[in-house]
Protein backbone atom coordinates (compact mmCIF):
# COMPACT_ATOMS: atom_id res chain seq x y z
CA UNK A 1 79.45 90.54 97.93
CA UNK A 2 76.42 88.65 98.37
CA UNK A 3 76.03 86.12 100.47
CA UNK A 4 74.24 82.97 98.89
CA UNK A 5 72.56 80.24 100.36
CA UNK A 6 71.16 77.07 98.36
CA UNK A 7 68.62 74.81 100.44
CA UNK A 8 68.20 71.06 99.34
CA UNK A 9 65.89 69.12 101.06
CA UNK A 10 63.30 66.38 100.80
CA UNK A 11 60.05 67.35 99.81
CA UNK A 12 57.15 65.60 101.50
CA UNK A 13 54.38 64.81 98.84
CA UNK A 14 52.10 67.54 99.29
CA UNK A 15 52.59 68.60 102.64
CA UNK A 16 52.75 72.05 102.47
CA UNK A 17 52.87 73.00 106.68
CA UNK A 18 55.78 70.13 106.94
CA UNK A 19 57.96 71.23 104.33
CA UNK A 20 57.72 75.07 105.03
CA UNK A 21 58.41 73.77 109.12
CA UNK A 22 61.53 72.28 107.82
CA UNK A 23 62.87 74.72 105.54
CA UNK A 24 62.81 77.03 108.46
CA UNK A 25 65.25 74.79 110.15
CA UNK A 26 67.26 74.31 107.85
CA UNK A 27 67.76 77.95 106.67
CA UNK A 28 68.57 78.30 110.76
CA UNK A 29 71.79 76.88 109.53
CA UNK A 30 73.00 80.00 107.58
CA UNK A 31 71.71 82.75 109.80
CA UNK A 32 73.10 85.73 107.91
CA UNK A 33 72.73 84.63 104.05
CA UNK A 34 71.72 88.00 101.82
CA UNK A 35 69.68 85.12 99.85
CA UNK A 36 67.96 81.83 100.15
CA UNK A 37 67.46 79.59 97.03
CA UNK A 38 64.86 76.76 97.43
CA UNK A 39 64.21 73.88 94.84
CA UNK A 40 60.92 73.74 92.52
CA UNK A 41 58.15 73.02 94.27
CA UNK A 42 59.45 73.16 97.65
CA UNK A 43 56.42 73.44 99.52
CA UNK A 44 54.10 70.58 97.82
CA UNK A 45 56.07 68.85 95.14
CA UNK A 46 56.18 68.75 91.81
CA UNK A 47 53.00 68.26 90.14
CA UNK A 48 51.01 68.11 93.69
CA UNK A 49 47.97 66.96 93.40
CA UNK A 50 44.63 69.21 93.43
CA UNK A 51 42.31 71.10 91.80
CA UNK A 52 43.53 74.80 90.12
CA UNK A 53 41.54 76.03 92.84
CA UNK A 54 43.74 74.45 95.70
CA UNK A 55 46.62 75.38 93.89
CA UNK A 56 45.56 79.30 94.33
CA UNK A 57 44.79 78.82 97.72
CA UNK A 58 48.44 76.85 98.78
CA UNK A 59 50.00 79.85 96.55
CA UNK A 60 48.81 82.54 98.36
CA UNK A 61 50.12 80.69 102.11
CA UNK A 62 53.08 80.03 100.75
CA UNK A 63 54.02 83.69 99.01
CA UNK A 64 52.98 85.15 102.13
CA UNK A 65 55.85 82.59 103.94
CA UNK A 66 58.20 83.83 101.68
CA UNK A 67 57.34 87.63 102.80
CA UNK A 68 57.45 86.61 106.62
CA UNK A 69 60.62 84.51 106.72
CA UNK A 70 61.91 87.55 103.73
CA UNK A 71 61.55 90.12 106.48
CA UNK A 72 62.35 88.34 109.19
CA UNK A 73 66.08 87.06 107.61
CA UNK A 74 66.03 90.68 106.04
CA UNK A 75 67.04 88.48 102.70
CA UNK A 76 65.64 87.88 99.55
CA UNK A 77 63.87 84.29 99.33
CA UNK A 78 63.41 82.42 95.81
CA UNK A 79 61.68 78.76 95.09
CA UNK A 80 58.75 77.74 92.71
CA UNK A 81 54.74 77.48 93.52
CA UNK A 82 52.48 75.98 91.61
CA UNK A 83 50.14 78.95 91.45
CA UNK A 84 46.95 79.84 89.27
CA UNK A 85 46.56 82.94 86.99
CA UNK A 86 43.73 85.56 86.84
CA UNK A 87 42.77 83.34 84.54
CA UNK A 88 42.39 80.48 86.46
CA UNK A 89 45.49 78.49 84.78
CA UNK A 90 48.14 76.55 86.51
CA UNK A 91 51.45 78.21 86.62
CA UNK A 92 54.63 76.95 87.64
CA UNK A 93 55.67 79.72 88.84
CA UNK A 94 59.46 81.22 90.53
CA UNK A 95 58.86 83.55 93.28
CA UNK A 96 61.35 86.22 93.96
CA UNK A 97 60.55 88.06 97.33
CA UNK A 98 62.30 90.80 99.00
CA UNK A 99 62.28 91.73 102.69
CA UNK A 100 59.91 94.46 101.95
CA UNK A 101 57.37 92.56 100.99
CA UNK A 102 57.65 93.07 97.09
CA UNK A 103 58.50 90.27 94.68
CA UNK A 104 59.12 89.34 90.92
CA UNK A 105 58.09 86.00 89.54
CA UNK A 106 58.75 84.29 86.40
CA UNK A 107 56.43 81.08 84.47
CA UNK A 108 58.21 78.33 83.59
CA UNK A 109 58.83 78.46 79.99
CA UNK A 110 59.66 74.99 78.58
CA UNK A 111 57.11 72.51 80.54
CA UNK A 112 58.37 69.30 80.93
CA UNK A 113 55.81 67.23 78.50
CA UNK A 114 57.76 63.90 79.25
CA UNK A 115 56.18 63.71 82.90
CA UNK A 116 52.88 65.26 81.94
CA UNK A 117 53.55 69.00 83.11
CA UNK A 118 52.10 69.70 80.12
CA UNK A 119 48.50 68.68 80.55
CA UNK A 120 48.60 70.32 83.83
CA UNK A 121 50.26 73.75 83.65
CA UNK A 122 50.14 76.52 81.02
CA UNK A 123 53.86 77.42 79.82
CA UNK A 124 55.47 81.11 80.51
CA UNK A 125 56.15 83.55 78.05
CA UNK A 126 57.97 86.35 79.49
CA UNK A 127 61.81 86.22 80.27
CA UNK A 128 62.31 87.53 83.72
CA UNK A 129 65.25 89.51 85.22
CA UNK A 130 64.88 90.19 88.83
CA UNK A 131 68.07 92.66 91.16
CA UNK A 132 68.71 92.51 94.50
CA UNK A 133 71.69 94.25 96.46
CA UNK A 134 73.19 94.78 93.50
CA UNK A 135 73.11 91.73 91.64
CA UNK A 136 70.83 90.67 88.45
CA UNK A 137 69.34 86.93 88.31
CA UNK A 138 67.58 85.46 85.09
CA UNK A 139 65.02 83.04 87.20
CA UNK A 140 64.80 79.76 85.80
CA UNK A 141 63.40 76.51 86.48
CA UNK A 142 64.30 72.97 86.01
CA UNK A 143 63.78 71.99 82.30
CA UNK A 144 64.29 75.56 81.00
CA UNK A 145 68.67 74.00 82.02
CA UNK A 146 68.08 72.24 78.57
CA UNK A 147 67.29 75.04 76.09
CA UNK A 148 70.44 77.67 76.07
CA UNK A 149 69.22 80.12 73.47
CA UNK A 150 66.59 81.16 76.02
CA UNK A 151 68.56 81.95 78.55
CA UNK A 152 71.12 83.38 76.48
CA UNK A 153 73.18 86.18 78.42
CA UNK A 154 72.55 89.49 76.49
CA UNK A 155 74.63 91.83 79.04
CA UNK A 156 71.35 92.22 81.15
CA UNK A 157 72.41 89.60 84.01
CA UNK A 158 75.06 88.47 86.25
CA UNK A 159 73.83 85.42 87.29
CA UNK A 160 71.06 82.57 86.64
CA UNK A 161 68.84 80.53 89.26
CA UNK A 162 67.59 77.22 88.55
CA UNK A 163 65.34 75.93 90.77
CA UNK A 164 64.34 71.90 89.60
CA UNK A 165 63.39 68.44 90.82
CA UNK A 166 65.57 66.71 88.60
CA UNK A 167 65.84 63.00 88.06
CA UNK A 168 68.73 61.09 89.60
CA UNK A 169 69.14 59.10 86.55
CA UNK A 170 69.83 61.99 84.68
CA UNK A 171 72.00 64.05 87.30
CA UNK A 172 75.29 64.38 84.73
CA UNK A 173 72.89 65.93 82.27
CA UNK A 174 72.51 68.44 85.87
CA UNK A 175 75.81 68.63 86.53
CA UNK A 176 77.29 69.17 82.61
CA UNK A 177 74.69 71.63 81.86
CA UNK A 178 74.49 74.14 85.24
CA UNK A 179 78.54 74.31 84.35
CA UNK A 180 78.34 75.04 80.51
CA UNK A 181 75.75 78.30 81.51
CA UNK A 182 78.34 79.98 83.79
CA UNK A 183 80.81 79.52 81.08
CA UNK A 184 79.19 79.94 77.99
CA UNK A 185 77.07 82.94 79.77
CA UNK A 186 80.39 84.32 81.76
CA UNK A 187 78.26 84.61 85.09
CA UNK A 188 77.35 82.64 88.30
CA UNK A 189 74.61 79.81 88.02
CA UNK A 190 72.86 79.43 90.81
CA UNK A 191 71.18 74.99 90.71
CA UNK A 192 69.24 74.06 93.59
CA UNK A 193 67.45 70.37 93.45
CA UNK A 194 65.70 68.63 95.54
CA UNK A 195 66.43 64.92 97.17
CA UNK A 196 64.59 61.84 98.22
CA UNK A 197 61.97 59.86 96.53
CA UNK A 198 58.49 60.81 95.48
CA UNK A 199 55.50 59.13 93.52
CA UNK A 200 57.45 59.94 90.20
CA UNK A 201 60.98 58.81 90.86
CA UNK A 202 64.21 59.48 92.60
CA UNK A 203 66.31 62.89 93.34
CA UNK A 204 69.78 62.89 93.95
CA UNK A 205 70.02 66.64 94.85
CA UNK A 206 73.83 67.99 94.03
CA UNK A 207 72.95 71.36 94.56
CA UNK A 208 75.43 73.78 93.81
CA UNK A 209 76.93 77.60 93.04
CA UNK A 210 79.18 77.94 89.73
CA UNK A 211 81.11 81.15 89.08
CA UNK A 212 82.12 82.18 85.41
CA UNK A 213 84.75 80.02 85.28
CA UNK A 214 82.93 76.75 85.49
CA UNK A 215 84.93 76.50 89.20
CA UNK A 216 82.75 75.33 92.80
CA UNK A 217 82.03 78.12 94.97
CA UNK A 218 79.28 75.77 97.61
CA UNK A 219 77.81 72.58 96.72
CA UNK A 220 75.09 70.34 98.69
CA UNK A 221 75.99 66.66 98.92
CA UNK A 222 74.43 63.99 96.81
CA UNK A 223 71.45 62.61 98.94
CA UNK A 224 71.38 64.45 101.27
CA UNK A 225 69.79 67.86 103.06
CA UNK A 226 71.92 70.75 103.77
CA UNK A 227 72.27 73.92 103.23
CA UNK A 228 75.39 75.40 101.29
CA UNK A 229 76.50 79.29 101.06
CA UNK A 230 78.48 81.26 99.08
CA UNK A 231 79.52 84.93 98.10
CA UNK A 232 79.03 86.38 94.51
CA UNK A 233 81.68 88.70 94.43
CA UNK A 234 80.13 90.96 91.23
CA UNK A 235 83.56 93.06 91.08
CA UNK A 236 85.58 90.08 90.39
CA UNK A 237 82.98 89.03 87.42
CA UNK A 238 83.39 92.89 86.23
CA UNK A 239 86.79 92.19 85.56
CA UNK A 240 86.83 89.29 84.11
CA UNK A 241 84.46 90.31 81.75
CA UNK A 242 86.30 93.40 80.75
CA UNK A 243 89.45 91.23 80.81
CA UNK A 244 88.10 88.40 78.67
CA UNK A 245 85.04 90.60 76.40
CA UNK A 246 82.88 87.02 75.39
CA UNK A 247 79.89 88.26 75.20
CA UNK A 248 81.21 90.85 73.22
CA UNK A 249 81.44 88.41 70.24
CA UNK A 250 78.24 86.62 70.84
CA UNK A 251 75.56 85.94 67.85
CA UNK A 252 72.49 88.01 67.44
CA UNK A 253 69.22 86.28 67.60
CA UNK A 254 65.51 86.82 68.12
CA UNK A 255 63.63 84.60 70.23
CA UNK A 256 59.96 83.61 69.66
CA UNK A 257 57.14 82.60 71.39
């Protein structure tokens, strides 16, 4: 099994040293997790404010935060950066990082035009499955919840990370949707939100680990910071995917970009 943890916290407008400070402490709280999920953002906010050329330069402290707190847990760490490209381009980007110092990262595919990601970031295109200990994640973050054909299970994964700073106001769309991907997907979703209040509006958090049966394995209280942990016990998904074959019947599609 693998032990998971899911961090919700309030992230302090774009202060990167405060927020990574507190994220320690918090992760203090479950010592011996095999991983540690942290919201969008974590470190600045969503949408922090700065030139590209900041944003490269707050990437590259932050990834190498992951790979120091990584090691020292000896667990894998996963939150999104607003990071820049070789080309320059603002990405909003998932980090994946191992204890050895490697990691994966996926780009946020479906940029949230409503609050103005849009003009700010360039949009993913690559559909990113990441293992560790045993387990396969699809990495996704926050508005990528809304679009299932994307994240579509195609027998490659076990279990999905979404990473967000989702609106309050719109927390049953949250709590409905994280639900209907472990069952329609017959794996473990993985939703880790923030909390508190920022420039843009309101977070109410409700962090939480789903297994394949739509059922609670850990969940963060609305409001407020905590940390949560659960196991993903892979065997039992085995067999109840062998039991109940859903993906077996599923509809073939193409996706494009």
């Amino acid at each position: 099994m693998l032990k998971t943890a899911i961090v919700q916290h309030h992230i302090k407008w774009d202060d990167l040293e405060g927020n990574l400070k507190h994220i320690e402490g918090l992760m203090d709280r479950e010592p011996k997790a095999d991983l540690y999920v942290l919201a969008e953002t974590f470190a600045t906010g969503f949408l922090a404010e700065g030139s590209s050329q900041k944003a490269g330069r707050d990437a590259q402290m932050i990834v190498g935060w992951m790979q120091t707190q990584s090691q020292g847990r000896n667990a894998a760490i996963a939150g999104s950066v607003a990071s820049t490209d070789e080309n320059g381009r603002l990405r909003n980007r998932l980090f994946f990082v191992r204890p050895d110092g490697s990691w994966d990262y996926y780009d946020k595919r479906h940029l949230f035009g409503f609050a103005g990601e849009t003009d700010e970031y360039v949009a993913g295109e690559r559909r990113v499955i990441t293992e560790w200990k045993g387990v396969r994640f699809l990495l996704q973050v926050c508005y990528d919840l809304r679009f299932p054909v994307f994240s579509r299970n195609r027998g490659d994964y076990d279990a999905i990370i979404y990473v967000a700073n989702w609106p309050e106001k719109r927390r049953d769309v949250w709590l409905t949707l994280l639900k209907a991907r472990a069952l329609e997907n017959q794996c473990f979703v993985i939703g880790v939100n923030c909390v508190g209040s920022d420039k843009n509006c309101t977070y109410a958090g409700d962090s939480q680990i789903v297994d394949a049966y739509g059922r609670m394995l850990a969940q963060c209280q609305p409001g407020q910071e905590e940390i949560a942990a659960a196991p993903l016990d892979i065997e039992s998904l085995q067999r109840f995917r062998m039991k109940f074959p859903v993906l077996d019947d599923a509809d073939n599609f193409v996706v494009t970009i």
